[in-house]
N, C-alpha and C. Protein backbone atom coordinates (compact mmCIF):
# COMPACT_ATOMS: atom_id res chain seq x y z
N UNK A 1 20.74 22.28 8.98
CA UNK A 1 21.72 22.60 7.97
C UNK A 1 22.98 21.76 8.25
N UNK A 2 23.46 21.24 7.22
CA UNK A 2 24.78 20.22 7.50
C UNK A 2 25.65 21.59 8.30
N UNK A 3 26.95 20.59 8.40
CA UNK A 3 27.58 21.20 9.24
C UNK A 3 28.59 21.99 8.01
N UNK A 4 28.59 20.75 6.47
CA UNK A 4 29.73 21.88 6.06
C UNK A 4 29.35 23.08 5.18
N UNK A 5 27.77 23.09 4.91
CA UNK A 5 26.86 24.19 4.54
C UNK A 5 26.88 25.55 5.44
N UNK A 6 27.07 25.35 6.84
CA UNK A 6 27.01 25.75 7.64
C UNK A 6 28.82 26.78 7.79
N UNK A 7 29.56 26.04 7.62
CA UNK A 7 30.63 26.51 7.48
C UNK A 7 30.62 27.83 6.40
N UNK A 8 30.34 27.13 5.02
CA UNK A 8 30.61 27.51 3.84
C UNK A 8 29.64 29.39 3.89
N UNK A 9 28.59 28.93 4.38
CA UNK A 9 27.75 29.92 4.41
C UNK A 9 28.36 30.88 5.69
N UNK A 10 28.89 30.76 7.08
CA UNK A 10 28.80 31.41 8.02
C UNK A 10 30.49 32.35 7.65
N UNK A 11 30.77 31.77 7.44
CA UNK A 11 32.45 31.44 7.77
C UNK A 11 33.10 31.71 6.30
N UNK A 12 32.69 31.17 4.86
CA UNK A 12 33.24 31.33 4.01
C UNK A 12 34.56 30.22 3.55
N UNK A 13 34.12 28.85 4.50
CA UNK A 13 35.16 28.14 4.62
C UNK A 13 34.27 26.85 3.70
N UNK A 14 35.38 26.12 3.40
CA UNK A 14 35.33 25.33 3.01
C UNK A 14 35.63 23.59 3.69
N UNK A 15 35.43 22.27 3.46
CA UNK A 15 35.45 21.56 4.57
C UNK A 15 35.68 19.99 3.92
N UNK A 16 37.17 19.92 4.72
CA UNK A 16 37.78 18.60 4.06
C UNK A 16 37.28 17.33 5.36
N UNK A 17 36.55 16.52 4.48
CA UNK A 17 36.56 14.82 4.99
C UNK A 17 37.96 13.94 5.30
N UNK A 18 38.20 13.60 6.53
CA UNK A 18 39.57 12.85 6.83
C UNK A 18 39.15 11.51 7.12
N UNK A 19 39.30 10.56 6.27
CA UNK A 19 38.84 9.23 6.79
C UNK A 19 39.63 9.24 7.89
N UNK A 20 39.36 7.98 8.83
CA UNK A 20 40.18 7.54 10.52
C UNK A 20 40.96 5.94 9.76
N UNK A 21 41.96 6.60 10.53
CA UNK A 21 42.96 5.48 10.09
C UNK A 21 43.43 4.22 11.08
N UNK A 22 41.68 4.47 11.84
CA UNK A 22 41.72 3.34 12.64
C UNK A 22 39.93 2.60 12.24
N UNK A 23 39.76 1.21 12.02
CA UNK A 23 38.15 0.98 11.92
C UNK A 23 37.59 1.51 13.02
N UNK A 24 36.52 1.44 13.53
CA UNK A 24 35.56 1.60 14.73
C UNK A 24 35.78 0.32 15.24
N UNK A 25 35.93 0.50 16.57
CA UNK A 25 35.74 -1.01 17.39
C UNK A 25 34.64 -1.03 17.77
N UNK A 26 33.68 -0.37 18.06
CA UNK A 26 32.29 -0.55 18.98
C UNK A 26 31.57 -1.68 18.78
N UNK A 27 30.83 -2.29 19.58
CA UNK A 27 30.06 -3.04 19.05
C UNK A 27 28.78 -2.53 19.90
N UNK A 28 27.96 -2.39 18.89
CA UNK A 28 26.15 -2.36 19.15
C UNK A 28 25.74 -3.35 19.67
N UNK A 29 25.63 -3.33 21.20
CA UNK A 29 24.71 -4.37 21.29
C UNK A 29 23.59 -4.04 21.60
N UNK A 30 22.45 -5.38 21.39
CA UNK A 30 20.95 -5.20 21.74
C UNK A 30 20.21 -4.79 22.81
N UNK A 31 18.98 -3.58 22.57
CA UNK A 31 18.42 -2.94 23.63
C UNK A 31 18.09 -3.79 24.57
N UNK A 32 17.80 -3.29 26.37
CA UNK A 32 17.55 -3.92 27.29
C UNK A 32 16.18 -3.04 27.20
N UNK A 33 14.99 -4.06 27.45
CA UNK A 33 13.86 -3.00 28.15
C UNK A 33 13.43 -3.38 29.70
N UNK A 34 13.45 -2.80 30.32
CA UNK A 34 12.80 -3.10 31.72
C UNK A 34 11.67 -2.72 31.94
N UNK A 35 10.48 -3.82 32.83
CA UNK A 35 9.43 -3.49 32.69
C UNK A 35 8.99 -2.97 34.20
N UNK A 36 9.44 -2.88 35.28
CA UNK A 36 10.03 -2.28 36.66
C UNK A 36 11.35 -1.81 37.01
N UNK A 37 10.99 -0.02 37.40
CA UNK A 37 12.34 0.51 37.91
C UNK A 37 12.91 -0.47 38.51
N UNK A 38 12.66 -1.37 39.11
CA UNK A 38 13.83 -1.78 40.73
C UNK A 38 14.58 -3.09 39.53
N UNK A 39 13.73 -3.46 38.75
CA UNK A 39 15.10 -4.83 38.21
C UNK A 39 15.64 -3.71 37.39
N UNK A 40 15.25 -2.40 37.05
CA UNK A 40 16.68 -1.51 35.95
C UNK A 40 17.28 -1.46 36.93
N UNK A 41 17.19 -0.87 38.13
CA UNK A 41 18.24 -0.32 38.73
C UNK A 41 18.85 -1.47 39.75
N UNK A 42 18.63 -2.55 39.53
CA UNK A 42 19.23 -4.15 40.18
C UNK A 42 20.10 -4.31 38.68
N UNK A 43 20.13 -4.09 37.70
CA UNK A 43 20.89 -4.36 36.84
C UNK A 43 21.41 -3.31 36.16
N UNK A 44 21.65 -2.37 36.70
CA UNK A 44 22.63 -1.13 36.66
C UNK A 44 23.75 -1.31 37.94
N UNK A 45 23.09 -1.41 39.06
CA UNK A 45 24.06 -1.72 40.13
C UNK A 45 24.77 -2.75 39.76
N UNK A 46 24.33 -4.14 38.93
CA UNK A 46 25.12 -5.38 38.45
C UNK A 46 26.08 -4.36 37.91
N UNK A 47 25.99 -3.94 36.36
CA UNK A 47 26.69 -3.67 35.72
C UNK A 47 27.90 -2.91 36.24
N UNK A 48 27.50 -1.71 37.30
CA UNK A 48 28.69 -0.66 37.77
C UNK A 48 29.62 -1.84 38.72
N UNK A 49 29.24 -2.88 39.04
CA UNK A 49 29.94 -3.48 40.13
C UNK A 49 30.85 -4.30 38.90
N UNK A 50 30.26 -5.04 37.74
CA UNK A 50 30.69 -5.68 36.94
C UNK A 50 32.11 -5.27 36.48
N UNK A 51 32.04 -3.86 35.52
CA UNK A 51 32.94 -2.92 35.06
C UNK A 51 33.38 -2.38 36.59
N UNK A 52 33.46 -2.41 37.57
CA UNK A 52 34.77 -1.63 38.26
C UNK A 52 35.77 -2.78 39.06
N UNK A 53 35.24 -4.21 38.84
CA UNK A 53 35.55 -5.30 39.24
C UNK A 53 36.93 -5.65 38.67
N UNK A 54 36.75 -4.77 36.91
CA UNK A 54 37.71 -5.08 36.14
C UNK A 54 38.88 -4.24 36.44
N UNK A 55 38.39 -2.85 37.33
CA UNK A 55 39.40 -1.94 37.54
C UNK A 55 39.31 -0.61 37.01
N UNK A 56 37.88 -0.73 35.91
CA UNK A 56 37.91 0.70 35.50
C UNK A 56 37.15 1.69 36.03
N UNK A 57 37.22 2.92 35.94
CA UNK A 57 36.27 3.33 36.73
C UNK A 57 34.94 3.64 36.26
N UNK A 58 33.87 4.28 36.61
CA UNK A 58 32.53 4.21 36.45
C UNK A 58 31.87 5.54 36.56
N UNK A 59 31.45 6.43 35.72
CA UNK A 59 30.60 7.60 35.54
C UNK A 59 29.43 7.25 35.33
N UNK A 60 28.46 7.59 36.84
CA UNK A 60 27.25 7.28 36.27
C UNK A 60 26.15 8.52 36.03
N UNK A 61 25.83 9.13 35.15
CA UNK A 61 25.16 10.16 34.30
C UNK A 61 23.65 10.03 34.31
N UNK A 62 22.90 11.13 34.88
CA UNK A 62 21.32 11.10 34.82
C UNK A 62 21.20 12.39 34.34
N UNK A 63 19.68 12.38 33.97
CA UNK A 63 19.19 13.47 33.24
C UNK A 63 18.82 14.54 34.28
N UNK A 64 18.54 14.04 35.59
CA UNK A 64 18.14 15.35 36.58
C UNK A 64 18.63 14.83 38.00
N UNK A 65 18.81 15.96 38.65
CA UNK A 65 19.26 15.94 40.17
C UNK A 65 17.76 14.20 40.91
N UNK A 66 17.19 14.88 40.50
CA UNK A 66 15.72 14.16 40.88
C UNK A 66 16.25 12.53 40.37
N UNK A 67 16.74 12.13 39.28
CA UNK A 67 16.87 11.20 38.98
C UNK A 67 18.43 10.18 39.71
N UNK A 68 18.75 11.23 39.61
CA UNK A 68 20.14 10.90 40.09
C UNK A 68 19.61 10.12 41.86
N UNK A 69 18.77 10.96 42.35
CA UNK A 69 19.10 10.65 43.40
C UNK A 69 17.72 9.61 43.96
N UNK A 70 17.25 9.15 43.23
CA UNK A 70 16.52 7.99 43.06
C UNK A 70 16.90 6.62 42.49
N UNK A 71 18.38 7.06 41.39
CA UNK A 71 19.61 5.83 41.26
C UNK A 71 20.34 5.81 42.28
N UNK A 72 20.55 6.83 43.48
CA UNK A 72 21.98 6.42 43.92
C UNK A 72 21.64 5.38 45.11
N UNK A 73 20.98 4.89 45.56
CA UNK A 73 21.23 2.90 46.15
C UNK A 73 21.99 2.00 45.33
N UNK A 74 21.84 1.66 43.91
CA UNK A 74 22.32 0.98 43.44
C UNK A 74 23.83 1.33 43.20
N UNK A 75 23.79 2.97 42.92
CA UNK A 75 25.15 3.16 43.00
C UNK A 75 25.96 2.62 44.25
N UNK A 76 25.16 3.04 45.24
CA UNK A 76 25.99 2.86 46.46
C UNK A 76 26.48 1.65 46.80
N UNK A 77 25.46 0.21 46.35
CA UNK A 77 25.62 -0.76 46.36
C UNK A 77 26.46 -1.25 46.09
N UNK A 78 26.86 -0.65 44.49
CA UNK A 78 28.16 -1.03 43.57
C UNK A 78 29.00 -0.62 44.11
N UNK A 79 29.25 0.08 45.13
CA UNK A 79 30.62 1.21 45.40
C UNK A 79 31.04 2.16 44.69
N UNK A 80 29.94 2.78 43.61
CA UNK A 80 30.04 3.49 42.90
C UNK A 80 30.41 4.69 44.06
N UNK A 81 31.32 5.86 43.11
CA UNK A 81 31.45 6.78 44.11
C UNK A 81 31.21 8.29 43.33
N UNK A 82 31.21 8.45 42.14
CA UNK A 82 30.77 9.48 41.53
C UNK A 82 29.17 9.21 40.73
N UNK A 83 29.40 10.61 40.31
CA UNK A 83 27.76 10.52 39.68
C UNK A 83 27.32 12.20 39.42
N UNK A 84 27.15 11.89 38.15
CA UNK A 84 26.43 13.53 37.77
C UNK A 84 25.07 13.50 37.12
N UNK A 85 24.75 14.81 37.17
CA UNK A 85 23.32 15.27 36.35
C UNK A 85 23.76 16.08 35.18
N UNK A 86 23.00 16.12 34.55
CA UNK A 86 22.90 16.76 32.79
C UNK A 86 22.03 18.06 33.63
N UNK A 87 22.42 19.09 32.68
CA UNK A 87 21.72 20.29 32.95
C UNK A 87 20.57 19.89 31.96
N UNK A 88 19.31 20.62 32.65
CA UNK A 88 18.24 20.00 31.97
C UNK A 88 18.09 21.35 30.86
C-alpha cells in the first residue's frame, strides 16, 4: 500500500509532495561482480584505505556477526576501526 493511501486510510490524513530544492548529486555507478571472496575483500580493503586516505571516516556494515567477522582482515588492513552487523 503506498505510503499516502496508507496515511489517508490509517490516520485520516492527507499528504503533501515537497519537491527538494536541491538536484540529487549521486552518481550511479556500475556494478562490481567478483568471482572470488579474497579479490572482494582485496578490493574492499582498497577502497576503505582509499576513502579514509582522504580523511573521511569509514562504516563498514555486514549482514551478520558471521560475516562481519570473516571481513574484518581487510578491515584491519585498511585501519579500519569500526564495523557493525544488521540485525538479521
Amino acid at each position: 500500500m503506498p505510503a499516502a493511501e496508507e496515511f489517508r486510510e490509517f490516520y485520516g490524513l492527507t499528504t503533501v509532495v515537497f519537491p527538494p530544492n536541491v538536484g540529487a548529486n549521486r552518481v550511479d555507478e556500475p556494478d562490481v561482480v567478483f568471482t572470488h571472496r579474497d579479490a572482494k575483500l582485496k578490493a574492499l580493503a582498497d577502497e576503505i584505505a582509499r576513502v579514509q586516505a582522504t580523511g573521511r571516516p569509514v562504516l563498514v556494515g555486514t549482514a551478520s556477526v558471521r560475516s562481519r567477522r570473516r571481513s574484518s582482515a581487510p578491515s584491519a588492513i585498511a585501519g579500519s576501526s569500526a564495523a557493525c552487523s544488521t540485525p538479521s
